[in-house]
N, C-alpha and C. Protein backbone atom coordinates (compact mmCIF):
# COMPACT_ATOMS: atom_id res chain seq x y z
N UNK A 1 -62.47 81.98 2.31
CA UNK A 1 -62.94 80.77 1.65
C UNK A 1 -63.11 80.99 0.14
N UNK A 2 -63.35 82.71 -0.56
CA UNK A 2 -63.50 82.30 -1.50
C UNK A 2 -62.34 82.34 -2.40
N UNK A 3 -61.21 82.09 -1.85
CA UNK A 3 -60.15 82.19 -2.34
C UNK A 3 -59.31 80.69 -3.07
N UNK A 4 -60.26 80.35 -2.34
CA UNK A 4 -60.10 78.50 -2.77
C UNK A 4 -60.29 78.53 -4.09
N UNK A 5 -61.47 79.03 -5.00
CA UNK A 5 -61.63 79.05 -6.20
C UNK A 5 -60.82 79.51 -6.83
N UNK A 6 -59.95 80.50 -6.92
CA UNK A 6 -58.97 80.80 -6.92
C UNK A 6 -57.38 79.91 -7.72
N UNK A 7 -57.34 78.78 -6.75
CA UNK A 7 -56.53 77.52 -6.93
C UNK A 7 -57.16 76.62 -7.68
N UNK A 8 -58.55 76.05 -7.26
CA UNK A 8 -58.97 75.22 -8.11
C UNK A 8 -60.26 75.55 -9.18
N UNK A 9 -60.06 75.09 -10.43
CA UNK A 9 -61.46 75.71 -11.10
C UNK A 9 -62.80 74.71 -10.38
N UNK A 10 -63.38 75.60 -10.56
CA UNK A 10 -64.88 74.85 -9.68
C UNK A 10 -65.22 73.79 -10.52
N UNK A 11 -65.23 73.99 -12.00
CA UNK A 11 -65.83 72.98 -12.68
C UNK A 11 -65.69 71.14 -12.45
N UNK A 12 -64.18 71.49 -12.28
CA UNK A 12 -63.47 70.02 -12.13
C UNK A 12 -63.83 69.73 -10.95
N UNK A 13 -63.56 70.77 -9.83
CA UNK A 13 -64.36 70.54 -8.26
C UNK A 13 -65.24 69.67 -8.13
N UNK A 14 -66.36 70.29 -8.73
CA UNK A 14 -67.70 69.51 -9.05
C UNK A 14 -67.74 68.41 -9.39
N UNK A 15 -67.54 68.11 -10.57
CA UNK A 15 -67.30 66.81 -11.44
C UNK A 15 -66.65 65.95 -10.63
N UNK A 16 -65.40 66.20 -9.99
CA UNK A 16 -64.83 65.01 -9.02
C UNK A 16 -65.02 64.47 -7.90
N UNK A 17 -65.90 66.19 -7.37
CA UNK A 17 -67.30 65.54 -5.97
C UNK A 17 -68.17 64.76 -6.61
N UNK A 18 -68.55 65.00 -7.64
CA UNK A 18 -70.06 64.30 -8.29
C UNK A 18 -69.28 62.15 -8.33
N UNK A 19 -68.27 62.66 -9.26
CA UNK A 19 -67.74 60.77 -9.78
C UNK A 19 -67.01 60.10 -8.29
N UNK A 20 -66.81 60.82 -7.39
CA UNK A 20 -66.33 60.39 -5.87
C UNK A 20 -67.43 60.05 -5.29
N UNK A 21 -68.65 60.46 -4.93
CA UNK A 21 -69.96 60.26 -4.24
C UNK A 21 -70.59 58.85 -4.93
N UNK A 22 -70.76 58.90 -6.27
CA UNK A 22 -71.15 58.03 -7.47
C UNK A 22 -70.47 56.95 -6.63
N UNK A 23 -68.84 57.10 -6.94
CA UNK A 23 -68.83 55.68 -6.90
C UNK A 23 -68.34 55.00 -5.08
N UNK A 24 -68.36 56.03 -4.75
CA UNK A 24 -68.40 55.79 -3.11
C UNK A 24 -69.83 54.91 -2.98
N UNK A 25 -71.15 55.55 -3.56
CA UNK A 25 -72.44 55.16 -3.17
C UNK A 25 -72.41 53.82 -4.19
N UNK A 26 -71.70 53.89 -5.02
CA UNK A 26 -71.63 52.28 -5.70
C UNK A 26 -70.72 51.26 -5.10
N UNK A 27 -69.91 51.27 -4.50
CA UNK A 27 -69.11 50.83 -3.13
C UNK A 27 -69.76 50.06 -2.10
N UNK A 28 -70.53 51.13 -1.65
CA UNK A 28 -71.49 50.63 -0.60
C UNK A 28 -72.89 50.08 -0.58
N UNK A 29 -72.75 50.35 -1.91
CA UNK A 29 -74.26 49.20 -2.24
C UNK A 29 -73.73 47.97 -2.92
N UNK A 30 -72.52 47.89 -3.52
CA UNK A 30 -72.06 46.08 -4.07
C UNK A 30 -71.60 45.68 -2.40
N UNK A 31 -70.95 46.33 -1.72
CA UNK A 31 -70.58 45.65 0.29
C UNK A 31 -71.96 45.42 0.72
N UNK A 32 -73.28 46.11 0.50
CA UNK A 32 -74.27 45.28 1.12
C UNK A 32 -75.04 44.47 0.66
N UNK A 33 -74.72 44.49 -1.04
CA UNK A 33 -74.69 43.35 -1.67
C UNK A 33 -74.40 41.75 -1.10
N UNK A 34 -73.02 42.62 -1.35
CA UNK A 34 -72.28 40.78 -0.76
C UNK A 34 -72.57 39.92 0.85
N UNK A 35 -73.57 40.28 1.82
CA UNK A 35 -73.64 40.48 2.85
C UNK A 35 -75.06 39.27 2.81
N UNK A 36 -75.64 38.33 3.56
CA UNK A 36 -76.81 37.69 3.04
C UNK A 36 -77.49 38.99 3.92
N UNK A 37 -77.22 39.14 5.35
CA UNK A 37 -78.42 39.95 5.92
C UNK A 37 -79.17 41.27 5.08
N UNK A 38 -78.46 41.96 3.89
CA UNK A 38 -78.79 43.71 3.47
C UNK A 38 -78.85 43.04 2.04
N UNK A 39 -78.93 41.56 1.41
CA UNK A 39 -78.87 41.82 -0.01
C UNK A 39 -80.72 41.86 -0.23
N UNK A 40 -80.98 42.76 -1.17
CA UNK A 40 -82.08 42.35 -1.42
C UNK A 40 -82.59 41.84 -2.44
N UNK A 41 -81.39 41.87 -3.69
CA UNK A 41 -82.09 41.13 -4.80
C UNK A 41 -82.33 39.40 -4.70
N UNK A 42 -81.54 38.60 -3.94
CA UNK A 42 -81.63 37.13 -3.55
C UNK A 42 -82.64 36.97 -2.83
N UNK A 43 -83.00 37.77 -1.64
CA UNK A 43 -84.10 37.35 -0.48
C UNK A 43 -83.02 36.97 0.53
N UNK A 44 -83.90 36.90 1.55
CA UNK A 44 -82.71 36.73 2.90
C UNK A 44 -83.21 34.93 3.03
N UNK A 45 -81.63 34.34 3.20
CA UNK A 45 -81.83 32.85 3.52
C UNK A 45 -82.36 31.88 4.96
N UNK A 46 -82.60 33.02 5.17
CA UNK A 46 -83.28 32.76 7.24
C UNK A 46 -84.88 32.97 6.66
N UNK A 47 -85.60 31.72 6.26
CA UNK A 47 -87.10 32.18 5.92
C UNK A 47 -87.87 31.36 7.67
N UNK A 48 -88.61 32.00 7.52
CA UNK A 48 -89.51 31.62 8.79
C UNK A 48 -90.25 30.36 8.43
N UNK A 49 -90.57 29.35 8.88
CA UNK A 49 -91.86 28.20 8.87
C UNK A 49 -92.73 28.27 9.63
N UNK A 50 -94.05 28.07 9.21
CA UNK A 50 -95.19 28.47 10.38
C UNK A 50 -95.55 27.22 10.36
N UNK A 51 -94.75 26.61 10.93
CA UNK A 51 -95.17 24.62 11.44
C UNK A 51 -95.96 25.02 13.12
């Protein structure tokens, strides 16, 4: 395994795990965005009435 370093420099490794995760986790927070049930900045449009 540590031969992998080897081929690739770690630095860039890093950096492209780091901006892949970033924007993977920015991905999946604008998809539960767009969703009414997971958004939370609007409020969810199903409000309860206590009639």
């Amino acid at each position: 395994m540590w031969r992998i370093w080897y081929l690739f420099d770690p630095r860039r490794v890093m950096v492209g795990l780091a901006v892949f995760l970033f924007s993977l986790a920015i991905l999946i927070h604008f998809i539960l965005l767009s969703t009414d049930r997971f958004n939370w900045l609007e409020g969810s449009s199903t409000t309860t009435s206590s009639d």
